[in-house]
Protein backbone atom coordinates (compact mmCIF):
# COMPACT_ATOMS: atom_id res chain seq x y z
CA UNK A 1 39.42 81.12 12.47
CA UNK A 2 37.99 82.80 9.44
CA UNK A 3 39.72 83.61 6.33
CA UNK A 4 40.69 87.04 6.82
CA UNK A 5 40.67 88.48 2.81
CA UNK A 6 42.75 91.31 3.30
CA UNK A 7 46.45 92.11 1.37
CA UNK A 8 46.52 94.94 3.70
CA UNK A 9 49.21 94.32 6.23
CA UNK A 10 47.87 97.89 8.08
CA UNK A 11 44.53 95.88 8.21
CA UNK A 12 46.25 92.34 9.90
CA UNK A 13 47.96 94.92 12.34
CA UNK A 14 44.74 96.60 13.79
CA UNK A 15 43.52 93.19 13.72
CA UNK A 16 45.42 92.57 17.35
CA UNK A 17 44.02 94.23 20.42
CA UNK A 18 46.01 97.19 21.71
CA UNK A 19 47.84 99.79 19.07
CA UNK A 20 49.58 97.05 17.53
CA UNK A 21 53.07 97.75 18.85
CA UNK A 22 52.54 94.98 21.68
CA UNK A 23 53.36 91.84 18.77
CA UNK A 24 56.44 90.00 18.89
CA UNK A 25 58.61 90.63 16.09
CA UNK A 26 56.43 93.62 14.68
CA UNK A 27 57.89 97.32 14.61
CA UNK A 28 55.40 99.74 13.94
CA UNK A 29 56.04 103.46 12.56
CA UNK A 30 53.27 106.49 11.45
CA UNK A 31 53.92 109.72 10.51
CA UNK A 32 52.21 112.55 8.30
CA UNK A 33 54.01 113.87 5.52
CA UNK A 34 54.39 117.86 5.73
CA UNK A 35 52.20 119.78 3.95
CA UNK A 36 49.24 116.93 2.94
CA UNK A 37 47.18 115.09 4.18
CA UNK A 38 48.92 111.93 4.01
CA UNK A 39 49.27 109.26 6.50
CA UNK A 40 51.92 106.58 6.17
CA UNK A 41 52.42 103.66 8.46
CA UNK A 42 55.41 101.35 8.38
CA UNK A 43 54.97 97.94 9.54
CA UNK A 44 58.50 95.39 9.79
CA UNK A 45 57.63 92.51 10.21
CA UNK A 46 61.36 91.44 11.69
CA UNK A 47 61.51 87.49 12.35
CA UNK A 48 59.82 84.44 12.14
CA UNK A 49 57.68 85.05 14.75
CA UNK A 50 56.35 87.98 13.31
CA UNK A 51 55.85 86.51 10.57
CA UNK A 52 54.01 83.87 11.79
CA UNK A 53 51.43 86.10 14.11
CA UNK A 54 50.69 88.88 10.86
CA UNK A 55 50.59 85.59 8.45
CA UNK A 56 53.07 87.74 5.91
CA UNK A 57 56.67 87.73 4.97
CA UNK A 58 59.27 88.75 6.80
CA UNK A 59 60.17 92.78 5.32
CA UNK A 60 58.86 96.38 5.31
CA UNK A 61 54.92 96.36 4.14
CA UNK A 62 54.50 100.75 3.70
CA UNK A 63 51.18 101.80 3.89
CA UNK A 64 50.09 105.32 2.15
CA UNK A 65 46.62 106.76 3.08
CA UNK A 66 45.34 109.71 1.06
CA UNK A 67 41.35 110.50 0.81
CA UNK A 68 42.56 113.06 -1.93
CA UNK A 69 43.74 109.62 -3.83
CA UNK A 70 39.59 109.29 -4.37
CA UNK A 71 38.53 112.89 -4.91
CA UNK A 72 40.76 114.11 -6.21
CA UNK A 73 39.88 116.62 -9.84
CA UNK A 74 43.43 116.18 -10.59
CA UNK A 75 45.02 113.96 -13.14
CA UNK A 76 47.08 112.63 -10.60
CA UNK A 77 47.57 113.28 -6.94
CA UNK A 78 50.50 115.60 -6.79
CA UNK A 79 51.35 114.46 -3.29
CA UNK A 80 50.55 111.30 -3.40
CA UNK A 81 52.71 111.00 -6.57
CA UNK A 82 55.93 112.90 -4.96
CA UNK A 83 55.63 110.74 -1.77
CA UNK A 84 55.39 107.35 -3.47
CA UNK A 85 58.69 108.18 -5.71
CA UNK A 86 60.49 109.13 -2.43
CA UNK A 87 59.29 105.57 -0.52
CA UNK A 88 59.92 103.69 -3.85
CA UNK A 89 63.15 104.96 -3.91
CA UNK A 90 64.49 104.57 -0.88
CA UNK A 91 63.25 100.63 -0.73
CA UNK A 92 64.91 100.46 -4.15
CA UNK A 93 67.94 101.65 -2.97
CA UNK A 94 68.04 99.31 0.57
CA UNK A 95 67.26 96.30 -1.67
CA UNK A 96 69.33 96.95 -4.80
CA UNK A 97 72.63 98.35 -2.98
CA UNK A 98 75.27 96.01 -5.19
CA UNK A 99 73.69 96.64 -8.54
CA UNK A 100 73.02 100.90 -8.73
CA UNK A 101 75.64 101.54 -10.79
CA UNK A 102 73.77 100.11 -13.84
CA UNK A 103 70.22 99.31 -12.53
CA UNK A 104 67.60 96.97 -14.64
CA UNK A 105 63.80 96.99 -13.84
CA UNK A 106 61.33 95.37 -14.76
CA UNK A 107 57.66 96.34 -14.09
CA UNK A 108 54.79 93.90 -14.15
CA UNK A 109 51.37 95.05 -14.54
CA UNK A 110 49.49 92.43 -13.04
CA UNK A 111 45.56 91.58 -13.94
CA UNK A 112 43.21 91.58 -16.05
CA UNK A 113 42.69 95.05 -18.71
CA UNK A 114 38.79 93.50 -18.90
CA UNK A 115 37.95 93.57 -15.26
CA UNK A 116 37.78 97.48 -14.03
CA UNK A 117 38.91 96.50 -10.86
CA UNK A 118 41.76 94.39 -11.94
CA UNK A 119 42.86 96.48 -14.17
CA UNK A 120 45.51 99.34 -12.04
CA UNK A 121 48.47 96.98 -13.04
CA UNK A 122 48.02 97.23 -16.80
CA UNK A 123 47.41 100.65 -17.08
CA UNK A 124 50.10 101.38 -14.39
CA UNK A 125 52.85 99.87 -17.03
CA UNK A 126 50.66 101.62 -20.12
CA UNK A 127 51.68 105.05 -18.20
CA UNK A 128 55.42 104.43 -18.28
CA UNK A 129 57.97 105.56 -20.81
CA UNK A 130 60.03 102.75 -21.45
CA UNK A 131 64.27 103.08 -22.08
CA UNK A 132 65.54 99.70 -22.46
CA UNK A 133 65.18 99.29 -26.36
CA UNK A 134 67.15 102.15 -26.51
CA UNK A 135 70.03 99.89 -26.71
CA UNK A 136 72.83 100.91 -29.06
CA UNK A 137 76.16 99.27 -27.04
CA UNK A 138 76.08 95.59 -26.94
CA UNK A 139 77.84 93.78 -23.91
CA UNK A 140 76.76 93.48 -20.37
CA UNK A 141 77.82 95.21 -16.93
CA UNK A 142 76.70 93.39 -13.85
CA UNK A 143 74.56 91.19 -15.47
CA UNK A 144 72.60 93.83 -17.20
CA UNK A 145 73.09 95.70 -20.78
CA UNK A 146 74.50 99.56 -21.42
CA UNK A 147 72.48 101.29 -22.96
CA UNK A 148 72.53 104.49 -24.40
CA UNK A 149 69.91 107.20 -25.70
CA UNK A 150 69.89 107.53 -29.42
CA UNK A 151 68.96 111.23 -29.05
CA UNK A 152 70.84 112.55 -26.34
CA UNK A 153 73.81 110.37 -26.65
CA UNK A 154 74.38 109.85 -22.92
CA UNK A 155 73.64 106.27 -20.95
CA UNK A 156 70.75 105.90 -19.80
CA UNK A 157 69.78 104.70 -15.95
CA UNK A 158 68.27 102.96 -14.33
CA UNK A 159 66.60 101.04 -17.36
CA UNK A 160 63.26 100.47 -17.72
CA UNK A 161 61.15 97.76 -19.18
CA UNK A 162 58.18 97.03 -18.62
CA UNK A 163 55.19 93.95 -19.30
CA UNK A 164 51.39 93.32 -18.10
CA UNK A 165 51.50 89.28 -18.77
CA UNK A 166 47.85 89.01 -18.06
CA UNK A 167 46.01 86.35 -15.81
CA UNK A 168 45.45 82.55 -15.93
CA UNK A 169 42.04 82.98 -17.43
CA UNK A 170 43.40 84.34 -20.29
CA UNK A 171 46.76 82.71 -20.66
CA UNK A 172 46.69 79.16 -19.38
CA UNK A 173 50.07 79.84 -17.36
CA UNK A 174 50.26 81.37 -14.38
CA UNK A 175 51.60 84.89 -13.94
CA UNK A 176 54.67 84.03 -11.99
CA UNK A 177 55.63 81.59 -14.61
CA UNK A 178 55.51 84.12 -17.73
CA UNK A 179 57.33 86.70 -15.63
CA UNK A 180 60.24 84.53 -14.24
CA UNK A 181 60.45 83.32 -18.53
CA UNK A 182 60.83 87.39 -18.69
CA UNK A 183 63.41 87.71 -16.24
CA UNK A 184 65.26 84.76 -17.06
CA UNK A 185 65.92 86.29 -20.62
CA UNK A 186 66.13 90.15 -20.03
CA UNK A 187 68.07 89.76 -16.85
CA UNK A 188 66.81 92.64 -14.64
CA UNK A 189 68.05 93.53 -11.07
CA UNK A 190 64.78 94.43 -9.69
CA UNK A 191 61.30 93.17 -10.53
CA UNK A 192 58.53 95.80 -9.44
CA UNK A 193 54.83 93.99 -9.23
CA UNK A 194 52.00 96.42 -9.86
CA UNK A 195 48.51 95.18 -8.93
CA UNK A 196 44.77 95.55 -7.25
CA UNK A 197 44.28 94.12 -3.70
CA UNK A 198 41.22 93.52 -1.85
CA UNK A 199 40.84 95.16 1.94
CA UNK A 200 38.23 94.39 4.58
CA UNK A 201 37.60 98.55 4.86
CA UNK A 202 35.78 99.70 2.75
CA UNK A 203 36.54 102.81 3.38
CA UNK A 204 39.91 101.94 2.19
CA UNK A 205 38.93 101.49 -1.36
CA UNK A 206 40.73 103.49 -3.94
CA UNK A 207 42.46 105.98 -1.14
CA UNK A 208 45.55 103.80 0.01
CA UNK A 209 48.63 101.75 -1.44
CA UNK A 210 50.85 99.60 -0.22
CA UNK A 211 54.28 99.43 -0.76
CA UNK A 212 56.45 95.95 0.32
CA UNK A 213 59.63 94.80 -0.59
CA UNK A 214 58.20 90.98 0.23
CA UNK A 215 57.17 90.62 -3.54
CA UNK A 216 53.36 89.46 -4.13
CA UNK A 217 51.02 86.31 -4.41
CA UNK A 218 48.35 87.81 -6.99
CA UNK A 219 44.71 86.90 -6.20
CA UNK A 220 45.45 86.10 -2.65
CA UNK A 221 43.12 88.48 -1.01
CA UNK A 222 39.93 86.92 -3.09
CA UNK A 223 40.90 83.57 -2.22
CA UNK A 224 42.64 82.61 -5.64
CA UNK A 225 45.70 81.52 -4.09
CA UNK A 226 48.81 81.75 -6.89
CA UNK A 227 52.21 80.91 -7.21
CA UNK A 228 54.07 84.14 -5.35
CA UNK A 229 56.08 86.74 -7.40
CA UNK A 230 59.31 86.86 -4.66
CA UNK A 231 62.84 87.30 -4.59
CA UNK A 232 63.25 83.60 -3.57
CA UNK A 233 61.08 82.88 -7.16
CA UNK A 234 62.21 85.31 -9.57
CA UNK A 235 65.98 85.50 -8.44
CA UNK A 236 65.97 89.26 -7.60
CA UNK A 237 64.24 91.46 -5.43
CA UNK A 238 60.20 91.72 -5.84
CA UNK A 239 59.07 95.58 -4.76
CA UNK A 240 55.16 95.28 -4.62
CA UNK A 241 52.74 98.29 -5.54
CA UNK A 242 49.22 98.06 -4.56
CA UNK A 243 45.78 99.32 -4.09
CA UNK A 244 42.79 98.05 -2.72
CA UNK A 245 39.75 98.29 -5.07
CA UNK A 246 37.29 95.84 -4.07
CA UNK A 247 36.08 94.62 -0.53
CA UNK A 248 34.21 91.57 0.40
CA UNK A 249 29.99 91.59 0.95
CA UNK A 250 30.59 89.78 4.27
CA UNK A 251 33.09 92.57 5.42
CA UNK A 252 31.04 95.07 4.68
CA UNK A 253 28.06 93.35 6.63
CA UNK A 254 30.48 93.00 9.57
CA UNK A 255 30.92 96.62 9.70
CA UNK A 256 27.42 97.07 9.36
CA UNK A 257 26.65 94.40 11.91
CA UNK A 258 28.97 96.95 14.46
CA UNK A 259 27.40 99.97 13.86
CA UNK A 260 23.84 98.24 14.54
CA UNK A 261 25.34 97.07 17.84
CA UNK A 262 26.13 100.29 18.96
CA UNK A 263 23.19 101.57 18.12
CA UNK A 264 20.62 98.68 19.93
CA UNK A 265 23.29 99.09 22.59
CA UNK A 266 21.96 102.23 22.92
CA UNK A 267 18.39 101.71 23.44
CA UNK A 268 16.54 99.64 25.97
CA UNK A 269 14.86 97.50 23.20
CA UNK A 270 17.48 96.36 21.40
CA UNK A 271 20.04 96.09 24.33
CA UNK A 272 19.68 92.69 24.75
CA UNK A 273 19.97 91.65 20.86
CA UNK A 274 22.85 93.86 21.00
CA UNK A 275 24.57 92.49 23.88
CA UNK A 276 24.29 89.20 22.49
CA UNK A 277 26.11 90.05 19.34
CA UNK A 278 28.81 92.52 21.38
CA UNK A 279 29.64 88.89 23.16
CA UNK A 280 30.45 87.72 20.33
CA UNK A 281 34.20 87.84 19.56
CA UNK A 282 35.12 89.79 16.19
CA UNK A 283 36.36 86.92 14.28
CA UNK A 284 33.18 84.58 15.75
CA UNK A 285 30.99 87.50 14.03
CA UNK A 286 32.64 87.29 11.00
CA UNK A 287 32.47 83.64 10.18
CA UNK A 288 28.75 84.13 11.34
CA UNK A 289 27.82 86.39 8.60
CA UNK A 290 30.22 84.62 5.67
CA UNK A 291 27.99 81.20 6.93
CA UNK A 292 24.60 82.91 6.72
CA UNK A 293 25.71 84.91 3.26
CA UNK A 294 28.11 82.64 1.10
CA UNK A 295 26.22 79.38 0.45
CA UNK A 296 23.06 82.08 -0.79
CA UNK A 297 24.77 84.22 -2.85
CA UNK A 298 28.92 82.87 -3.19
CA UNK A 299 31.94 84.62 -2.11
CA UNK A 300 30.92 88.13 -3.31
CA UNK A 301 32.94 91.21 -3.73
CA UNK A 302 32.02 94.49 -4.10
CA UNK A 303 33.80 97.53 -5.61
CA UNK A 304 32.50 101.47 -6.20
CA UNK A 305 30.70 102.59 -8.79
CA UNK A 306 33.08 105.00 -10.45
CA UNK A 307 35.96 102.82 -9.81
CA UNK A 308 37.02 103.23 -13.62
CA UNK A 309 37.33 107.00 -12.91
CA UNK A 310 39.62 105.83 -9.38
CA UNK A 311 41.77 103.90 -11.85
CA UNK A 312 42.82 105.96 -14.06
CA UNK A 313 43.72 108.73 -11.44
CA UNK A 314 45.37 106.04 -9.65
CA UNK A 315 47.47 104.50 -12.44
CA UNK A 316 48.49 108.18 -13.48
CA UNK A 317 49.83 108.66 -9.43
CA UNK A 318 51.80 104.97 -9.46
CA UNK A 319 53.40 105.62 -12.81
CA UNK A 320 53.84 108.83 -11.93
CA UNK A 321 55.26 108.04 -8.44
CA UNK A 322 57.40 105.02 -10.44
CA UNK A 323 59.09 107.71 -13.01
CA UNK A 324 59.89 110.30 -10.23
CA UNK A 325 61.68 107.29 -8.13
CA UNK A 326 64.02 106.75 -10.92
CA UNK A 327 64.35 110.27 -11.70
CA UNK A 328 65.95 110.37 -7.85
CA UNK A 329 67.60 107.12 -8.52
CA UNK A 330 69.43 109.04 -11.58
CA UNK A 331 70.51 112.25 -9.89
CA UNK A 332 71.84 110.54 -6.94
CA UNK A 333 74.25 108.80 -9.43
């Protein structure tokens, strides 16, 4: 079977036959959200098995899908923005339960500032306001430091810090390594991983995140397999934002391929051309066109032309969506 480059676990789902509920060990959940034009869809992937058929961690992979994420005029996407903080918080909260009282985070912009593409996670954590050098008690409470606003005198939660560590390229460590350094020393209770993911849609591009609990492996949907950013690496939960903002040539040629097959399908000419390729299983088509396009031109990937325009209206919605989940995090308290 092909290498399916996707971090999309909405895209492994509608990879099975049927409306996805029918896999072992898979829950499956859409809704809209009132008043937008949002679609979410929650997959749980809920044993072994499960995890085994999607080829993802075991946990809750959210999926938000917004075509105003891409068109939007705005600065941000006001919906899209409100609705991540809500999600966000609530997978805080079922992950963090023990340590609300004085909640850490720490959130990782991951990639590369120089690559357009790559470059949601750094400007994600450039968006934030950070609180945790507002320190003025020393001490420590559950394994993580008071602290309290210079200004307004009152403590401040949860605590934010935040760091984009860059990638191998540029660092000669991998990212996992300089973040687990980070957490070692500033001791947060929750790590929250920021970063660009590839998709096999390409209508996809720029107009959905995901949000997991599993924690992240960066690079794994372009085939640059890393060390993963997880709970079981780090020592505390790993909450995973992402967005997909490039798609591979040979995906794009598959959907291509599809629509031409409906369409010879269609006319007595081309039936029989069609037919042929129709036969043809969807993962047999696949590796046929990455065999016929990758030794020509490499593993290519393509993303939009105004992409730098997607990010910043994206990285304005995550941090956005980021500050509002800890502004609920504080008034529950």
């Amino acid at each position: 079977m092909f290498e399916n480059r996707t971090d999309l676990a909405l895209e492994e789902r509608e990879s099975f036959e049927g409306n996805g509920g029918e896999i072992g060990g898979v829950a499956l959940r859409e809704w809209r959200c009132h008043g937008s034009s949002i679609r979410m869809t929650e997959v749980s992937i809920l044993n072994e098995k499960g995890a085994e058929s999607m080829g993802k961690p075991m946990g809750t992979y959210l999926t938000m899908e917004d075509p105003g994420l891409s068109e939007t005029e705005d600065v941000y996407c006001e919906a899209a923005a409100g609705e991540l903080g809500r999600q966000l918080a609530s997978l805080i909260r079922k992950n963090c339960a023990s340590t609300m009282a004085g909640l850490s985070i720490l959130v990782a912009g991951l990639g590369n500032r120089q690559v357009t593409p790559d470059s949601l996670g750094p400007r994600v954590v450039d968006g934030l306001s950070m609180n945790r050098h507002l320190r003025t008690e020393p001490g420590r409470r559950n394994g993580t430091y008071l602290y309290t606003a210079e200004k307004a005198g009152r403590t401040v939660h949860p605590v934010l810090s935040g760091i984009h560590p860059g990638v191998m390229a540029q660092t000669g460590m991998e990212t996992a390594e300089i973040v687990r350094g980070v957490v070692r020393e500033s001791r947060p209770d929750l790590v929250i991983a920021v970063d660009a993911l590839a998709a096999r849609n390409v209508h996809r591009l720029a107009s959905t995140i995901q949000l997991t609990d599993t924690g992240i492996h960066p690079g794994s949907g372009v085939g640059n397999h890393r060390r993963g950013m997880t709970r079981e690496n780090l020592g505390v939960p790993v909450i995973a934002i992402g967005v997909p903002t490039v798609v591979g040539a040979a995906a794009i040629v598959h959907g291509t391929v599809n629509a031409l097959v409906r369409t010879l399908t269609a006319s007595k000419e081309g039936s029989r051309f069609g037919e042929y390729i129709r036969e043809l299983d969807s993962d047999s088509q696949y590796e046929l066109i990455r065999e016929l396009l990758e030794p020509e031109f490499g593993a290519m990937f393509v993303t939009p032309q105004d992409m730098d325009e997607r990010i910043c209206k994206l990285s304005a919605a995550i941090a956005e969506g980021i500050r509002r989940a800890v502004e609920r995090l504080e008034e529950e308290r």
